[in-house]
Protein backbone atom coordinates (compact mmCIF):
# COMPACT_ATOMS: atom_id res chain seq x y z
CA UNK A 1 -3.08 -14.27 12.36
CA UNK A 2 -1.47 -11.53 14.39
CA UNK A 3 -1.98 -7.94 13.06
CA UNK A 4 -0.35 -5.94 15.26
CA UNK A 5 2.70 -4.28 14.24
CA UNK A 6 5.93 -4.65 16.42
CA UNK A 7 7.61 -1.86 17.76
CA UNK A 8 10.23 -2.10 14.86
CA UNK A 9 7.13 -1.91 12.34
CA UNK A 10 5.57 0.94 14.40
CA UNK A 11 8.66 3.01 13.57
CA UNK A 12 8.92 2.01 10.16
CA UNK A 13 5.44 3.76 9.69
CA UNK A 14 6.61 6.48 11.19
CA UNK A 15 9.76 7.05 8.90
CA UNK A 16 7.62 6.30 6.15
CA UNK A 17 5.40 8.68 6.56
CA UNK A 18 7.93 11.40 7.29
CA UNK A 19 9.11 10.92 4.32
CA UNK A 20 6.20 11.58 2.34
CA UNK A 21 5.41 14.49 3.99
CA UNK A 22 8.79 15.68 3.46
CA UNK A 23 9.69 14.48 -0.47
CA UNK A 24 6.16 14.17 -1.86
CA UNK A 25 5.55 17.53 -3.85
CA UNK A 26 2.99 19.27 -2.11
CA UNK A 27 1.88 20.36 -5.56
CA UNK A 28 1.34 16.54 -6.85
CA UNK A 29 -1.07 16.12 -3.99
CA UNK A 30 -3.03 19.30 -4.72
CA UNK A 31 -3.35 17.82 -7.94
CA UNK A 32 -4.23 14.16 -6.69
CA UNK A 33 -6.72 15.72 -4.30
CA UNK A 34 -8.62 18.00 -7.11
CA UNK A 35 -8.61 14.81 -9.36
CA UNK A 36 -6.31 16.00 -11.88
CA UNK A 37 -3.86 13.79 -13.82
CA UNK A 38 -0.28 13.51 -13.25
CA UNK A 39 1.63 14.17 -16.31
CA UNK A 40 4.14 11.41 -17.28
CA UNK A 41 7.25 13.36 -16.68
CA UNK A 42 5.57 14.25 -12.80
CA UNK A 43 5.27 10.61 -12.34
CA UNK A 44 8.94 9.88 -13.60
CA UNK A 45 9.95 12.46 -11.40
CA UNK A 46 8.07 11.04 -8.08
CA UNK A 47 9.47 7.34 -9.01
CA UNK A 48 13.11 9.35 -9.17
CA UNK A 49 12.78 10.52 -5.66
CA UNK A 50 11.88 7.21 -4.46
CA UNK A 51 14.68 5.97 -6.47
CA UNK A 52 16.93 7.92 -4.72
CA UNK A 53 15.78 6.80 -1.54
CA UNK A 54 16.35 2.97 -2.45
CA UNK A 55 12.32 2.63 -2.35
CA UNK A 56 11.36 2.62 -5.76
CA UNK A 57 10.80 -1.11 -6.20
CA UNK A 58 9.13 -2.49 -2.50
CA UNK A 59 8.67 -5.81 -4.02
CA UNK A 60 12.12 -7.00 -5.81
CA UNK A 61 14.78 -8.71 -4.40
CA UNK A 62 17.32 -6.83 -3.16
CA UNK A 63 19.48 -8.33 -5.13
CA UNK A 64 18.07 -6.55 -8.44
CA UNK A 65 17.78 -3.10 -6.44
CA UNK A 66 14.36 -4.03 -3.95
CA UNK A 67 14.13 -3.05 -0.35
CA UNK A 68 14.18 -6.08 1.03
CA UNK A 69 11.47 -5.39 3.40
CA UNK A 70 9.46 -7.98 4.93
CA UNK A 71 6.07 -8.23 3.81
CA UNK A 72 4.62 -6.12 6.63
CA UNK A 73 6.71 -3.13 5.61
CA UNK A 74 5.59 -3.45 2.04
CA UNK A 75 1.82 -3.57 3.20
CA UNK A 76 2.22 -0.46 5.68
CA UNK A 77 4.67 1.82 3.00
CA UNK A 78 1.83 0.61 0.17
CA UNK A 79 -0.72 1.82 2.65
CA UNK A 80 0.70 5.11 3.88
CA UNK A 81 1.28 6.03 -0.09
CA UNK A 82 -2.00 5.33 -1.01
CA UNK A 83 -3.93 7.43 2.34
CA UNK A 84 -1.57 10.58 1.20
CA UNK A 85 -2.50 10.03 -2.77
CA UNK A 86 1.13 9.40 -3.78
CA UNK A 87 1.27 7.02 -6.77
CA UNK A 88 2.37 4.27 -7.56
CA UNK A 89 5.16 3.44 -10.51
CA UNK A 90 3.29 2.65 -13.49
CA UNK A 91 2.85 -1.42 -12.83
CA UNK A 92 3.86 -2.75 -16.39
CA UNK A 93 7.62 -2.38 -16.24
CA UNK A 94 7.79 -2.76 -12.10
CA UNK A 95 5.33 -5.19 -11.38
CA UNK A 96 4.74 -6.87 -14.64
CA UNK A 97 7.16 -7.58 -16.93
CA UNK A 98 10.21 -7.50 -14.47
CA UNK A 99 9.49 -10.46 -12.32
CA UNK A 100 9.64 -12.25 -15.57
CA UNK A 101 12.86 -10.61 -16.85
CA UNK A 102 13.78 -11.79 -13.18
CA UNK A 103 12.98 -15.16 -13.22
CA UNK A 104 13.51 -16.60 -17.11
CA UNK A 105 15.34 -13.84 -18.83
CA UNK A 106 18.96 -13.88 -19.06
CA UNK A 107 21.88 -12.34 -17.82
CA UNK A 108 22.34 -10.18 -20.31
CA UNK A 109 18.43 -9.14 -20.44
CA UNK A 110 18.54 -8.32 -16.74
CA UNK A 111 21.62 -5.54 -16.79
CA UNK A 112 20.16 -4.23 -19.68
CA UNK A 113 15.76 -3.88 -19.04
CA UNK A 114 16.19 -3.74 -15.37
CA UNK A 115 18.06 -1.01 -13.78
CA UNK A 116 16.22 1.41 -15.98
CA UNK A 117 12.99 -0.30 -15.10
CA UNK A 118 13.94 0.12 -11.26
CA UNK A 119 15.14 4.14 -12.26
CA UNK A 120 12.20 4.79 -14.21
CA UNK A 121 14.11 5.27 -17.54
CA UNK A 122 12.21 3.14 -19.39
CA UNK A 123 7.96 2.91 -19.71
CA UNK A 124 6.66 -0.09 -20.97
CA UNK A 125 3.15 -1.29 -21.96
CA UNK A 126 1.60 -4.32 -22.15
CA UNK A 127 0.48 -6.40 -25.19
CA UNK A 128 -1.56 -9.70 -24.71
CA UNK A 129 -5.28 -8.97 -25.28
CA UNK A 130 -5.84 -8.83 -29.04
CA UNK A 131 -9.48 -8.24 -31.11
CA UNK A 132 -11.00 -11.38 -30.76
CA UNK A 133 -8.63 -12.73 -27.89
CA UNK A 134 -9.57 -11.43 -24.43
CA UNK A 135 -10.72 -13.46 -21.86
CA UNK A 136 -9.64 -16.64 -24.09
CA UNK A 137 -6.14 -15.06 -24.65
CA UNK A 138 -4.55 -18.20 -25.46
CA UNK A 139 -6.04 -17.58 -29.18
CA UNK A 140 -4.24 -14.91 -29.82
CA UNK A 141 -2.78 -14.71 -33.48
CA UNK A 142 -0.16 -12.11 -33.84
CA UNK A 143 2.07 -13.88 -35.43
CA UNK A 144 6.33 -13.94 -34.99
CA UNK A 145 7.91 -15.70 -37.62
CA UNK A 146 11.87 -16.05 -37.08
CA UNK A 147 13.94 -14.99 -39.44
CA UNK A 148 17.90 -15.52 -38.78
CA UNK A 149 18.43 -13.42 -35.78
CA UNK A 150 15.08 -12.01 -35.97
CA UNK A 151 11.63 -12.09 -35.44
CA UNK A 152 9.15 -10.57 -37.69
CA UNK A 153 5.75 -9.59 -36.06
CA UNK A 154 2.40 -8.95 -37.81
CA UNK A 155 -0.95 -8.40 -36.03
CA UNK A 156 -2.33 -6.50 -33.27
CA UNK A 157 -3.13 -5.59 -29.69
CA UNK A 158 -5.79 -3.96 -27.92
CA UNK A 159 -6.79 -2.40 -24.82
CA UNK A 160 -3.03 -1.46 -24.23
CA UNK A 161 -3.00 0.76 -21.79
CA UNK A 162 -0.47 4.30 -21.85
CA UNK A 163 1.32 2.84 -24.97
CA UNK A 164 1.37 6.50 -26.49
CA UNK A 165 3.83 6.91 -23.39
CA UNK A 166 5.91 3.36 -23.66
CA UNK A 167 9.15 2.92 -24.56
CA UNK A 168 8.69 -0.69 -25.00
CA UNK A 169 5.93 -3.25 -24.82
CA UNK A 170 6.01 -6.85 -23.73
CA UNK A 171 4.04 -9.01 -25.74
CA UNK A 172 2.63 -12.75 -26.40
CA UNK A 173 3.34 -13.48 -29.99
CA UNK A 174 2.51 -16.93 -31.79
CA UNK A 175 5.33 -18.49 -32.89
CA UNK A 176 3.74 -21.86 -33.38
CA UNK A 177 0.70 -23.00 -35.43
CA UNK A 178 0.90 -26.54 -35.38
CA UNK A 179 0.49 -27.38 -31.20
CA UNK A 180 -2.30 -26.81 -28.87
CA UNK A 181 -2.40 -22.88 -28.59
CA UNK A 182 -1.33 -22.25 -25.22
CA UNK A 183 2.23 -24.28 -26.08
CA UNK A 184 2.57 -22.19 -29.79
CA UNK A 185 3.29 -18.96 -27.86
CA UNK A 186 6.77 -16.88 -26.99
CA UNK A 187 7.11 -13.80 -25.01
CA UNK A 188 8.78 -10.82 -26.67
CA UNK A 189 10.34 -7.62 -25.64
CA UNK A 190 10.10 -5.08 -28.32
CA UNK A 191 11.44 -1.35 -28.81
CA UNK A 192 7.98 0.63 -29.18
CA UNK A 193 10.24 2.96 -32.03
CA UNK A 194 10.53 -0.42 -34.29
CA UNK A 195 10.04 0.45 -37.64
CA UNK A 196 6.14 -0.96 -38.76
CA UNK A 197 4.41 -0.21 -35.07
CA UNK A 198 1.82 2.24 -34.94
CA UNK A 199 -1.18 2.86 -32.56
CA UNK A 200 -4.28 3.95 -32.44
CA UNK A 201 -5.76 5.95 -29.80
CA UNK A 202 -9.35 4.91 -27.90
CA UNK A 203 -11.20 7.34 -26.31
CA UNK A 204 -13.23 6.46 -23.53
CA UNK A 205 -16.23 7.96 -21.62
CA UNK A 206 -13.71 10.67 -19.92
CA UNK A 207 -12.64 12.11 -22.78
CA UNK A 208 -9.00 10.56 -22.62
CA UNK A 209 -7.45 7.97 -24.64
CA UNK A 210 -5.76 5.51 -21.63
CA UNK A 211 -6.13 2.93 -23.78
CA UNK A 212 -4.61 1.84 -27.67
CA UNK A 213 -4.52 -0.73 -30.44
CA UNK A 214 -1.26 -1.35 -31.13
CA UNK A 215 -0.38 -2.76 -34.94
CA UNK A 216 2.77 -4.78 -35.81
CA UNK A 217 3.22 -4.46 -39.88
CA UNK A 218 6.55 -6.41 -40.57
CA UNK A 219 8.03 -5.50 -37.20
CA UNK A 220 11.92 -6.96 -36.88
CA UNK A 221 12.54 -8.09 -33.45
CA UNK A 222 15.97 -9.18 -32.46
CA UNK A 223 16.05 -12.75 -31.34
CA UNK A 224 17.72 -11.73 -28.05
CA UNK A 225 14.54 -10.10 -27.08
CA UNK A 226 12.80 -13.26 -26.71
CA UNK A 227 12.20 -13.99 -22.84
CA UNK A 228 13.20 -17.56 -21.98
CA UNK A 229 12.34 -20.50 -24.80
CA UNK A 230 10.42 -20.19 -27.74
CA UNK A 231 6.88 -21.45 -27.31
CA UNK A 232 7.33 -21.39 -23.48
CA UNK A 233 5.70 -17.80 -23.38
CA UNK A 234 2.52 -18.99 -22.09
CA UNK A 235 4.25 -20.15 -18.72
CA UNK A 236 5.83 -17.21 -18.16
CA UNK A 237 2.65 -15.01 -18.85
CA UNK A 238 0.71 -17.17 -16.44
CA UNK A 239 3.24 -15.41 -13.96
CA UNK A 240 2.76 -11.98 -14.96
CA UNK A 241 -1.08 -12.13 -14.34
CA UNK A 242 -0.87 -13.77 -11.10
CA UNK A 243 1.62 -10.69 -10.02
CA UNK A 244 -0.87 -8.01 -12.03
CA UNK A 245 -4.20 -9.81 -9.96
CA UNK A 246 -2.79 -9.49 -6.68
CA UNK A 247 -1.81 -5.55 -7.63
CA UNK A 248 -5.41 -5.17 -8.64
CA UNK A 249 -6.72 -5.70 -5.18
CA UNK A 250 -6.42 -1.90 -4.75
CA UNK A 251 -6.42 -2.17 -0.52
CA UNK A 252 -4.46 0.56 -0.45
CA UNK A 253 -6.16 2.89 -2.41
CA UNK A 254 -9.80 1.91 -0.70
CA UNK A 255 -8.40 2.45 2.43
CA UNK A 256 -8.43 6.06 1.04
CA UNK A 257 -11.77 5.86 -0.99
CA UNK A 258 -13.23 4.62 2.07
CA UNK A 259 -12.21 7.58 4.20
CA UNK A 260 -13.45 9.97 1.13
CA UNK A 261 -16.54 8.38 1.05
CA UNK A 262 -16.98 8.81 5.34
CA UNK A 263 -16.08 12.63 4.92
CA UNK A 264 -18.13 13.37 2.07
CA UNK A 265 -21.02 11.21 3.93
CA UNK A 266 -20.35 13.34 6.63
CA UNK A 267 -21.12 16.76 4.13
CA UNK A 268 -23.49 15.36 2.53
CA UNK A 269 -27.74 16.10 2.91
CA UNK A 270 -29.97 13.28 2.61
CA UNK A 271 -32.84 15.49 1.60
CA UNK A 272 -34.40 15.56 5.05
CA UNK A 273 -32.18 17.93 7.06
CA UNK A 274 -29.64 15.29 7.89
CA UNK A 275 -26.21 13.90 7.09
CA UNK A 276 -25.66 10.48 4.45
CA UNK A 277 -23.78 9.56 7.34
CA UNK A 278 -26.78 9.85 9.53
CA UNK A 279 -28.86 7.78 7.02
CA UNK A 280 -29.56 4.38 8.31
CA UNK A 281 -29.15 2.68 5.21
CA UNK A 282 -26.29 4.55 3.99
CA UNK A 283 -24.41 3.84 7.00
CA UNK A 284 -25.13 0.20 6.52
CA UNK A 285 -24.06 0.10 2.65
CA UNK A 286 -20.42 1.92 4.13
CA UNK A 287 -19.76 -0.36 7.01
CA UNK A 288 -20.57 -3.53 4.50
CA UNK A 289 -18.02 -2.13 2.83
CA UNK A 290 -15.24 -1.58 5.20
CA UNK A 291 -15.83 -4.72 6.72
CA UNK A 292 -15.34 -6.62 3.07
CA UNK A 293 -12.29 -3.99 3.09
CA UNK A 294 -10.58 -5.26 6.32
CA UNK A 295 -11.39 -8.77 4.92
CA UNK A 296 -9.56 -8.59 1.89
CA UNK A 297 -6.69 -6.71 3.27
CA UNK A 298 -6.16 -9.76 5.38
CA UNK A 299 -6.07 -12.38 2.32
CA UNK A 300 -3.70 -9.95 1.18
CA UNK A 301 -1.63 -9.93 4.11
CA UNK A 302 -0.98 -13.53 3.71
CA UNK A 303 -0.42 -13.33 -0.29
CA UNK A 304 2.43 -11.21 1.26
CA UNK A 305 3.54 -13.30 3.49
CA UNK A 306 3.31 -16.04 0.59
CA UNK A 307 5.45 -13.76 -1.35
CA UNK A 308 7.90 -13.19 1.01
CA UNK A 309 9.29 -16.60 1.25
CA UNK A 310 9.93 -16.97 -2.34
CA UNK A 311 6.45 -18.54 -3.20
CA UNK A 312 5.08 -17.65 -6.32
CA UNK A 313 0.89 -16.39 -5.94
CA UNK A 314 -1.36 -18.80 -6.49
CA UNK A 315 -5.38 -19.38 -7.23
CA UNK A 316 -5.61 -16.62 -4.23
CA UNK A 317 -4.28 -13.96 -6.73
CA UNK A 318 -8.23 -14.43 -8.51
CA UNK A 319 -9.80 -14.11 -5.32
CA UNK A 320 -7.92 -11.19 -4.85
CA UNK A 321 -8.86 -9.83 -7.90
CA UNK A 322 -12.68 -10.53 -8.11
CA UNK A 323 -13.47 -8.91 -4.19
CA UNK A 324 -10.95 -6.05 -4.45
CA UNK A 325 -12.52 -5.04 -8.36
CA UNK A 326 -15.93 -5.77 -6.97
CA UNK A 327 -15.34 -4.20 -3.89
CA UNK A 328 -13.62 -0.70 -5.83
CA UNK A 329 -16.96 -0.82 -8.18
CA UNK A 330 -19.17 -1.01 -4.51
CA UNK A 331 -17.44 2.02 -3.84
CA UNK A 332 -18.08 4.01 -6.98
CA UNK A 333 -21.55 3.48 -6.32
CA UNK A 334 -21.36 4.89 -3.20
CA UNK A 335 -19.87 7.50 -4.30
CA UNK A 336 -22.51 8.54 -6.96
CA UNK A 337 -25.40 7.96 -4.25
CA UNK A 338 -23.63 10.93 -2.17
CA UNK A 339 -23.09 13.02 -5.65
CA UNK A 340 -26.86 12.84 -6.46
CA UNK A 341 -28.04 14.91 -9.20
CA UNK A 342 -24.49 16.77 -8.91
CA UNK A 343 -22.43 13.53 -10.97
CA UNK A 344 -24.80 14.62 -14.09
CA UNK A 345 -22.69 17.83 -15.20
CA UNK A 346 -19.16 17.17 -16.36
CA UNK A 347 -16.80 20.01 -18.01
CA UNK A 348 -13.45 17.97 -19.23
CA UNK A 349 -11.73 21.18 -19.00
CA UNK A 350 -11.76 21.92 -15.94
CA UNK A 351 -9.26 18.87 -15.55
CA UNK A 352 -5.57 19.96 -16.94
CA UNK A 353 -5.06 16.52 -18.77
CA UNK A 354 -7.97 14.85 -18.53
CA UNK A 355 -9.77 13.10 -15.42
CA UNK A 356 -8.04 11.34 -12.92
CA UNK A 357 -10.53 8.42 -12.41
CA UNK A 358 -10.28 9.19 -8.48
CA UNK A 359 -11.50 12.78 -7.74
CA UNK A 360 -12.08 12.85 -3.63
CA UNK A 361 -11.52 16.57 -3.23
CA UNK A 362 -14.11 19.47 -2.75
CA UNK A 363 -16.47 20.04 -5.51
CA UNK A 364 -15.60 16.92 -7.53
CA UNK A 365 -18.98 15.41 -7.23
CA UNK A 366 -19.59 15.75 -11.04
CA UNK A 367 -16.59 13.30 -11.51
CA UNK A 368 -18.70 10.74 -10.05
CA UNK A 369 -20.59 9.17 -13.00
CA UNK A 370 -17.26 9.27 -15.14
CA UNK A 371 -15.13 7.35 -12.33
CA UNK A 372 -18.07 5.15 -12.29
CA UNK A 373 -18.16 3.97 -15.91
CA UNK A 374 -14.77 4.21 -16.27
CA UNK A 375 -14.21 1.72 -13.21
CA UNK A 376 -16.94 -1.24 -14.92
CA UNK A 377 -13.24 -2.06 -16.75
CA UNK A 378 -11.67 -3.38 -13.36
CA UNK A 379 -14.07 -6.43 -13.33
CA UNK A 380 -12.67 -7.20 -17.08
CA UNK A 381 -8.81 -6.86 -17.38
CA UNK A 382 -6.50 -8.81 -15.79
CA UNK A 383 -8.71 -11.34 -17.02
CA UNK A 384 -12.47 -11.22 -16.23
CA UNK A 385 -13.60 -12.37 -13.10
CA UNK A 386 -15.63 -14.69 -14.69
CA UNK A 387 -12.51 -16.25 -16.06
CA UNK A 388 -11.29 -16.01 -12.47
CA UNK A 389 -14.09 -17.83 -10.71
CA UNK A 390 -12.79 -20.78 -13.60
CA UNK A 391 -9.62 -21.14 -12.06
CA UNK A 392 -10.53 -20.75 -8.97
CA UNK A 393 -12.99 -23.67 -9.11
CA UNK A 394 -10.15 -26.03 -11.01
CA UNK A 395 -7.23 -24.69 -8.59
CA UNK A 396 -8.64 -24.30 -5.40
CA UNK A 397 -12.09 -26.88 -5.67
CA UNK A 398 -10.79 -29.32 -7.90
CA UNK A 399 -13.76 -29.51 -10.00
């Protein structure tokens, strides 16, 4: 394949990142940079700038509000906002649940979830993985049982991630008994201020609760909330993970990890008097790992270029997912080697709101340990790689 950007791509960079020199607060990236977490209502406000700007949804069609860049653009403005450390909308409403609104909800559903999806109105969650349905998610048992123009829910959700934050949550509720599991299941939209939802918090290794259970006690759903046909839900969720595993890649971001890592290595003493960077078999460990970088970010490239023609990803979404998680917890590693003895002492409140989960900055060795641990989860959601190497044997191998 051809990698070299045209002249028209060359300037796009350029404009793109102008801009985020310009309109990214210089205070967010203080914040990014010292591994501090953005409140919510700083990231609404960064998604309302690129709202503004008609870039606040890179991968829709234009016809729903998108940019209608080719997939070139999307990989360099993706890039260029990852190297300065400007975020990324929250993925369930952009990237997850609105290419299905897009593609089996209705009319009416689209005017009404999107355009405050695309303005950042509206936080959703996600709510598929349950207790004892993970990995085999097509068990699930939270029930919806209809009930004239409603649905009433009962059961619950784990590992939701930022539901204290939703407005809504998209969920895979069981709606039939009596078939094979993965035909008994609908998808559901549901108001997150529904009488008989509660949550409970998790707190993990940081110190901060990213993560919920989320319990449905007699929850009423209207029946217009239910995405496409009734026990088709498992179609359309098969979808949404093949859009959340090519996400999960993370090229971007280790573009940026990568040149942390180099600059700490650079800082960094050995023990003997020299440089990590200067350490034979550090040096190795970081070019293995830009080299599996470049690798990946040209599979991705031609996901993109999948994409960009109206195809749907495929089986190359889990290969996507397994080398860029695996590759993010190589990194992490490295990262500890260069913090040493230093990743040992952690003080949560030194962080504002809790730990970002990427601290690069000066002095943020002790974060190491935490990003560490708190990164094992990227080889697990999405579904677990294992799970991936399944259908990538059936899809791709035919065995």
């Amino acid at each position: 394949m051809n990698a070299d950007f045209t002249t028209d791509e060359l300037q796009f960079e350029i404009e793109v990142q102008e801009f985020l020199q310009n309109d990214f607060p210089a205070e967010y990236r203080e914040k990014v940079d010292a591994g501090i977490r953005l409140s919510k209502n700083e990231l609404v406000r960064w998604q309302k700038i690129l709202y503004k700007k008609g870039w606040a949804a890179p991968t829709w069609p234009a016809e729903h509000g998108g940019t209608g860049w080719t997939a070139t653009q999307k990989h360099i403005f993706a890039t260029e906002m990852a190297l300065i450390g400007a975020p990324e909308p929250v993925p369930f409403g952009m990237k997850m649940v609105a290419p299905v609104i897009m593609a089996y909800g209705s009319d009416e559903q689209k005017q009404r979830f999107l355009p405050d999806i695309l303005e950042s109105n509206v936080w959703w969650c996600q709510g598929y993985s349950e207790p004892n349905s993970g990995s085999d998610l097509a068990s699930l048992k939270t029930s919806a049982v209809r009930d004239g123009d409603e649905y009433v829910v009962n059961g619950n959700k784990t590992w939701n991630t930022y539901g204290q934050y939703a407005d809504w949550i998209f969920c895979l509720v069981r709606t039939d008994t009596g078939v094979k599991k993965q035909e008994g299941i609908s998808f559901l939209l549901i108001d997150m201020k529904t009488p008989g939802i509660t949550l409970k918090p998790i707190v993990l290794l940081d110190g901060h609760a990213e993560v919920n259970e989320v319990f449905f006690d007699d929850v009423r759903v209207p029946a217009s909330n239910l995405i496409g046909e009734e026990n088709k839900g498992w179609t359309y969720a098969k979808v949404l993970l093949t859009h959340e595993r090519t996400n999960i890649s993370g090229v971007p971001r280790g573009k940026r990890r990568l040149a942390a890592l180099k600059r700490l290595a650079g800082n960094t003493d050995d023990g003997f008097g020299n440089t990590m960077l200067a350490n034979a078999a550090f040096r190795t460990k970081l070019a293995e790992v830009e080299i599996e970088l470049q690798a990946l970010e040209y599979s991705e490239l031609r996901t993109l270029a999948a994409l960009s023609v109206g195809k749907a990803p495929g089986p190359e979404s889990s290969i996507l997912k397994i080398v860029g998680t695996e590759l993010a917890q190589e990194m992490d590693e490295l990262f500890v080697d260069l913090a040493g003895y230093n990743c040992l002492p952690f003080v949560p409140e030194q962080f504002e709101e809790g730990f970002q989960g990427d601290a690069i900055g000066p002095g943020n060795t002790a974060a190491a340990a935490l990003t560490y641990f708190n990164n094992r989860k990227l080889s697990i959601f999405g579904g677990s790689n294992e799970i991936q190497r399944n259908i990538i044997s059936k899809a791709v191998l035919g065995l």
